[in-house]
C-alpha atoms as a PDB file:
ATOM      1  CA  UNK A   1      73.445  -7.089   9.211  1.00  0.00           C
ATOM      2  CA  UNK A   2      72.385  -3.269  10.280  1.00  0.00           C
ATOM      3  CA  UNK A   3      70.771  -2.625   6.865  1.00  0.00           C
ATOM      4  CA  UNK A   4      69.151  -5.443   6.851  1.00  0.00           C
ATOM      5  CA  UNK A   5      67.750  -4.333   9.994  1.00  0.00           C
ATOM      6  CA  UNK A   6      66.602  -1.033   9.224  1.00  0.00           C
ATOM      7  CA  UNK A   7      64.498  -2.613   6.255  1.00  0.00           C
ATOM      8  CA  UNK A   8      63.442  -5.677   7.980  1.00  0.00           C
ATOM      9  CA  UNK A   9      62.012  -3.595  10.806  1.00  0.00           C
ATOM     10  CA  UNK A  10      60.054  -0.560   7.911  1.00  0.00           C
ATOM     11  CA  UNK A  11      58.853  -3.870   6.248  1.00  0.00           C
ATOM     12  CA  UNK A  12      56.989  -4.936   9.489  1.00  0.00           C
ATOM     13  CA  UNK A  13      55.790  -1.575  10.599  1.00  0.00           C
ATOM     14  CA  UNK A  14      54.510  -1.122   6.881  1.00  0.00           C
ATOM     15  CA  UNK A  15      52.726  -5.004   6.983  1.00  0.00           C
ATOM     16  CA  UNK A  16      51.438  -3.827  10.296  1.00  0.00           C
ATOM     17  CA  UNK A  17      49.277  -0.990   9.069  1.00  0.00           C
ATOM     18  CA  UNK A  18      48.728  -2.355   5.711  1.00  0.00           C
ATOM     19  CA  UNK A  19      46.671  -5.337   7.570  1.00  0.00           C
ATOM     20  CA  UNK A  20      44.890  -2.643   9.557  1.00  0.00           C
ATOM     21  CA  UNK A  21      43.661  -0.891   6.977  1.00  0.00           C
ATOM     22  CA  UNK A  22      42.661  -4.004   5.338  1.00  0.00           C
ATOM     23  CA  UNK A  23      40.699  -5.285   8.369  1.00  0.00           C
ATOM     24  CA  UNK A  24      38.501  -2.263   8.918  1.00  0.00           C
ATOM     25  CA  UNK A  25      37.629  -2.193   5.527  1.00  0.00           C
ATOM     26  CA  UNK A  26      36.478  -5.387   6.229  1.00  0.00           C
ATOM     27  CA  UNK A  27      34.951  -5.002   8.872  1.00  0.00           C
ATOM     28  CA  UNK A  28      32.602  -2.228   7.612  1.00  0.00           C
ATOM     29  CA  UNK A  29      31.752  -4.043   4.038  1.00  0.00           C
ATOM     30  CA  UNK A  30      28.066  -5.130   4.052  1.00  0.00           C
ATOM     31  CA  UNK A  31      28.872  -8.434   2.595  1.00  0.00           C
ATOM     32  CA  UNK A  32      28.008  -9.948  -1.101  1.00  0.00           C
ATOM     33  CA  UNK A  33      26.114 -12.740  -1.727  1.00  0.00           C
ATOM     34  CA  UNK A  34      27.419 -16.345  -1.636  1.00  0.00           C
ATOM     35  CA  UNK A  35      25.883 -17.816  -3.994  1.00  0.00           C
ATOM     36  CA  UNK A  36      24.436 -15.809  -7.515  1.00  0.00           C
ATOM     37  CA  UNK A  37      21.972 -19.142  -8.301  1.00  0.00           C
ATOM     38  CA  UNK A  38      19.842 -17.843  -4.891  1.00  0.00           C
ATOM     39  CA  UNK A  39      17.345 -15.355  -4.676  1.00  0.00           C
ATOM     40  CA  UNK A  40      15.945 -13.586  -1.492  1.00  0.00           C
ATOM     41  CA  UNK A  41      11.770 -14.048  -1.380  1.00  0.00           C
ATOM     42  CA  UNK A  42       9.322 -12.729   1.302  1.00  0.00           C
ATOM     43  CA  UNK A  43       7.535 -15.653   3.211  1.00  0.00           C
ATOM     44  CA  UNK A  44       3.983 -14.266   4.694  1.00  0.00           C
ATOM     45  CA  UNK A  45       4.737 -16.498   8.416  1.00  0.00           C
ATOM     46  CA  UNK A  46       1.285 -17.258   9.765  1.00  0.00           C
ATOM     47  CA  UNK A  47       2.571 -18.728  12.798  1.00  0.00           C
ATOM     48  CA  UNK A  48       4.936 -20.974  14.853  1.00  0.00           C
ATOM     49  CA  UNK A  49       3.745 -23.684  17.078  1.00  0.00           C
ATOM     50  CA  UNK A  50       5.621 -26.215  19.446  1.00  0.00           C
ATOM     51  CA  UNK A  51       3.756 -29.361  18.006  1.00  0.00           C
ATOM     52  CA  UNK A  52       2.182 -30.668  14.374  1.00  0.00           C
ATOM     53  CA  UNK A  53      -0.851 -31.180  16.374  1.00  0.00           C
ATOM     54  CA  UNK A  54      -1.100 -28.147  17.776  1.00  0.00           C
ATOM     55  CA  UNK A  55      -0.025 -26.842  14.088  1.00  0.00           C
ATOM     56  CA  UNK A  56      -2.991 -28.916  12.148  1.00  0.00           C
ATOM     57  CA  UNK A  57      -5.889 -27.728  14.780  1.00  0.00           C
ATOM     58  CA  UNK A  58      -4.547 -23.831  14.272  1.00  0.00           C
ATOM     59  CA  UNK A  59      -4.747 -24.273  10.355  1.00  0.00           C
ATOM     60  CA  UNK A  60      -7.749 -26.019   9.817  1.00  0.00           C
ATOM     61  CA  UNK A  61      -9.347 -22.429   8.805  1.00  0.00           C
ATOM     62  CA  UNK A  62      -6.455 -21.740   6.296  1.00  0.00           C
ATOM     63  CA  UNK A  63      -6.870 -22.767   2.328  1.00  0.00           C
ATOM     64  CA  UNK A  64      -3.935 -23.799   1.934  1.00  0.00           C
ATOM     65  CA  UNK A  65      -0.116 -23.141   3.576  1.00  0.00           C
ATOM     66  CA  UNK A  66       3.913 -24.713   4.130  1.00  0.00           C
ATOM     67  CA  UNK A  67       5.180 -25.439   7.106  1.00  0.00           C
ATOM     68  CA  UNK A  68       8.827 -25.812   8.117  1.00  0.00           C
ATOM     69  CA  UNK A  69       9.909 -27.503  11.622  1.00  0.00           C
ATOM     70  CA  UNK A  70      12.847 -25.574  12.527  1.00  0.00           C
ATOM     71  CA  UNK A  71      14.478 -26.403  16.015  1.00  0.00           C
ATOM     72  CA  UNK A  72      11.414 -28.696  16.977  1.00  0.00           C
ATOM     73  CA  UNK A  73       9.200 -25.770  15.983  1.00  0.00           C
ATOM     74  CA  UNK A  74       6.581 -25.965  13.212  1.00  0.00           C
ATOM     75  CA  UNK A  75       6.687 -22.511  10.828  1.00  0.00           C
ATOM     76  CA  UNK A  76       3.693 -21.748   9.205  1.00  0.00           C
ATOM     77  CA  UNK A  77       3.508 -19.388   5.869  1.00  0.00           C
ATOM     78  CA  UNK A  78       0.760 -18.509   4.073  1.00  0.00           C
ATOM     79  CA  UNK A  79       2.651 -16.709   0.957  1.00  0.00           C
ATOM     80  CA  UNK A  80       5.451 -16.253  -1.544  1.00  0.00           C
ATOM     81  CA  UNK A  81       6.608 -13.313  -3.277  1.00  0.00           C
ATOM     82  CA  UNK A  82       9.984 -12.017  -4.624  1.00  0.00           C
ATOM     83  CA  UNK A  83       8.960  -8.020  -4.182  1.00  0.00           C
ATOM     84  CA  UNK A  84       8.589  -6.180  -0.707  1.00  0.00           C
ATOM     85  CA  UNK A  85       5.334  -4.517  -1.725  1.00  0.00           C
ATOM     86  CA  UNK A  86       3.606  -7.484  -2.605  1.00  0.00           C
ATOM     87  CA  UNK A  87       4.516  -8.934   0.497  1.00  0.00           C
ATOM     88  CA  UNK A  88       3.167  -5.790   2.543  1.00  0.00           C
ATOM     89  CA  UNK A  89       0.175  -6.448   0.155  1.00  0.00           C
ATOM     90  CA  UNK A  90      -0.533  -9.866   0.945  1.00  0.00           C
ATOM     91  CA  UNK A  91      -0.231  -9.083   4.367  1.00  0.00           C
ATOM     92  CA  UNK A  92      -3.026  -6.546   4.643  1.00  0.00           C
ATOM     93  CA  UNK A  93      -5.314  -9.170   2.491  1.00  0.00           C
ATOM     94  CA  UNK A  94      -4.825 -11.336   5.783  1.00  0.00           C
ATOM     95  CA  UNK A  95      -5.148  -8.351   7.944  1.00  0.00           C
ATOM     96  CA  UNK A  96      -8.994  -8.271   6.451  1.00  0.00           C
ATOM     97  CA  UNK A  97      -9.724 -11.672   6.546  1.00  0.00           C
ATOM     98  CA  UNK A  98      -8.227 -11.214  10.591  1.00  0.00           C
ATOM     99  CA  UNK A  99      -5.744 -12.863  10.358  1.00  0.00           C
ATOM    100  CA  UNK A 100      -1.810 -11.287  11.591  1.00  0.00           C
ATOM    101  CA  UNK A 101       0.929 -12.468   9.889  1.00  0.00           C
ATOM    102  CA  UNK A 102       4.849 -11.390   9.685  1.00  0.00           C
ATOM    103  CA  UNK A 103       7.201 -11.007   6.771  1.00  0.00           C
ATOM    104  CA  UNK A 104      10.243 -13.367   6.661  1.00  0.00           C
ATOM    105  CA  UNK A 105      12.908 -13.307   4.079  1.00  0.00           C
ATOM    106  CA  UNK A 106      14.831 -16.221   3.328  1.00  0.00           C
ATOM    107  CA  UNK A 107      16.924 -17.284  -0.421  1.00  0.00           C
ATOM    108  CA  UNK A 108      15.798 -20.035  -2.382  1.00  0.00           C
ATOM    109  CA  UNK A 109      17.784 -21.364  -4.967  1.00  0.00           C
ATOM    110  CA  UNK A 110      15.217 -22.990  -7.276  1.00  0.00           C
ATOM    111  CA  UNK A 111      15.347 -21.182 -10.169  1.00  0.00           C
ATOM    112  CA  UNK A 112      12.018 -23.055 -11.306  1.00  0.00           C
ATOM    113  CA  UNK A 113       9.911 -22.144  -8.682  1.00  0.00           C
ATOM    114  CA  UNK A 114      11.467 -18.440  -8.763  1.00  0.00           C
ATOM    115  CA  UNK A 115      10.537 -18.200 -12.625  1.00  0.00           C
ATOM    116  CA  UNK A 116       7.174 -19.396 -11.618  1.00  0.00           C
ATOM    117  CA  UNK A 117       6.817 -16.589  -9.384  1.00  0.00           C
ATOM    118  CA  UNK A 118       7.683 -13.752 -11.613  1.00  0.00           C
ATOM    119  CA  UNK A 119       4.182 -15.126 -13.452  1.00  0.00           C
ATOM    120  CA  UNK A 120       2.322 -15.295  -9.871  1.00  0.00           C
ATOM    121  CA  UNK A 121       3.958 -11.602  -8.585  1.00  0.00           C
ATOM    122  CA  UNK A 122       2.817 -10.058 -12.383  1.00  0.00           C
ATOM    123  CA  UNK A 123      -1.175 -10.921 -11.067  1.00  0.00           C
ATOM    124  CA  UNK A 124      -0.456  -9.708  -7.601  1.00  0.00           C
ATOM    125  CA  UNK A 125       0.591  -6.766  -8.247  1.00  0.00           C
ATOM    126  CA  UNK A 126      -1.713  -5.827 -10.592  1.00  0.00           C
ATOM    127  CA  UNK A 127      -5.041  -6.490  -8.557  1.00  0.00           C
ATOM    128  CA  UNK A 128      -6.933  -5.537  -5.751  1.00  0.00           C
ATOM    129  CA  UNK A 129      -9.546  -8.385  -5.522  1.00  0.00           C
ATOM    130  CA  UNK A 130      -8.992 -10.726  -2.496  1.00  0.00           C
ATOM    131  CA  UNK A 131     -10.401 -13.499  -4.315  1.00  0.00           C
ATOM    132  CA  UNK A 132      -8.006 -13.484  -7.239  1.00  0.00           C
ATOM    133  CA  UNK A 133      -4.910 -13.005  -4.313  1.00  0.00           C
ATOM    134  CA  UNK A 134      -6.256 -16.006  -2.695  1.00  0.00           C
ATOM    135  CA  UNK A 135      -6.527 -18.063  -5.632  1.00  0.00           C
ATOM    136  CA  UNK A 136      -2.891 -17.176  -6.257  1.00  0.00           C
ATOM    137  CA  UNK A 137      -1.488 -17.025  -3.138  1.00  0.00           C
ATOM    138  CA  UNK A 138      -2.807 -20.602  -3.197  1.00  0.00           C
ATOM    139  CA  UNK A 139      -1.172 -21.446  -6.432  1.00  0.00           C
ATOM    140  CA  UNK A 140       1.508 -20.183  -5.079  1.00  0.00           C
ATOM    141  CA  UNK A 141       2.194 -22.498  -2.057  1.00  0.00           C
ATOM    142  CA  UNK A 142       0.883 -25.858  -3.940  1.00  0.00           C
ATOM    143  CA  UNK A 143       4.089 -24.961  -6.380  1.00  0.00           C
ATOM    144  CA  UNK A 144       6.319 -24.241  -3.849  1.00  0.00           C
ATOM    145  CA  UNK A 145       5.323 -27.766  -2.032  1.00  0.00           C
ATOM    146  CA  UNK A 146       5.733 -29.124  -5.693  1.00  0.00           C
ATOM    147  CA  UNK A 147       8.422 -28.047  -6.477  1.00  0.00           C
ATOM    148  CA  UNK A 148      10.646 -26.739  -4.417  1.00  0.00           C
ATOM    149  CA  UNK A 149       9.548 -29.277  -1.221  1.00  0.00           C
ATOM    150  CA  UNK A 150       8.959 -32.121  -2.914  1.00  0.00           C
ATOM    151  CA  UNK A 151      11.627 -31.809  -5.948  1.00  0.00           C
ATOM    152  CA  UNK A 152      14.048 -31.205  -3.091  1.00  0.00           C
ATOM    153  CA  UNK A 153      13.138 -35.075  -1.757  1.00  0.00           C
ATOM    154  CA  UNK A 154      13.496 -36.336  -5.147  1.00  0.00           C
END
């Protein structure tokens, strides 16, 4: 019985800082991603307001935008991209039209609509002209209600 002690009692102290080790290692990983099918994009966020009326008056001036209604708040964005510059691009174009906006990140899985944006990030990041980035950026959100809003009710 008193060697099985001896070992017994190693084979806890052992476990003990084994599981240590383990949980700090843990503890300071930064994580991996959950799910390889979903990719993190940059939403342009125009605004949040507390009611769809209040939402639709606030809008009229906008072309065209999404909206998500998030903890009985409506989320506006006015643009997509997959690329952080674009995004800081996009956000200046509304900086000269006067309007602010903020940069959101949130991962999609709809590998359609995120093939469709390579296409839509190529011409964004290639030009300067705020009429071609507002044609696209508009493009951009009637595909994203197409596809990835609507398909999603489908």
């Amino acid at each position: 019985m008193k060697k099985y002690l001896f070992t017994f009692l190693c084979s806890l102290i052992i476990g003990f800082f084994l599981a240590n080790f383990f949980i700090k290692q843990y503890k300071n990983s930064t994580g991996i991603k959950v799910s390889l099918n979903s990719e993190e994009l940059y939403f342009i966020q125009y605004g949040v307001f507390s009611s769809k009326e209040s939402m639709e008056e606030n809008t009229l001036q906008l072309q065209n935008y999404v909206y998500n209604l998030e903890d009985n708040l409506y989320y506006v964005y006015v643009g997509i991209t997959k690329d952080s510059l674009i995004a800081d691009k996009i956000v200046e174009y509304y900086k000269r039209i006067n309007y602010e906006t903020i940069i959101k990140k949130f991962n999609i899985q709809n590998k359609e609509f995120i093939k469709l944006l390579d296409n839509y990030d190529n011409v964004l990041s290639s030009t300067d002209d705020d009429i071609v980035i507002a044609s696209v950026l508009n493009q951009i959100l009637m595909k994203y209600e197409e596809v990835v809003i609507n398909g999603s009710q489908n």
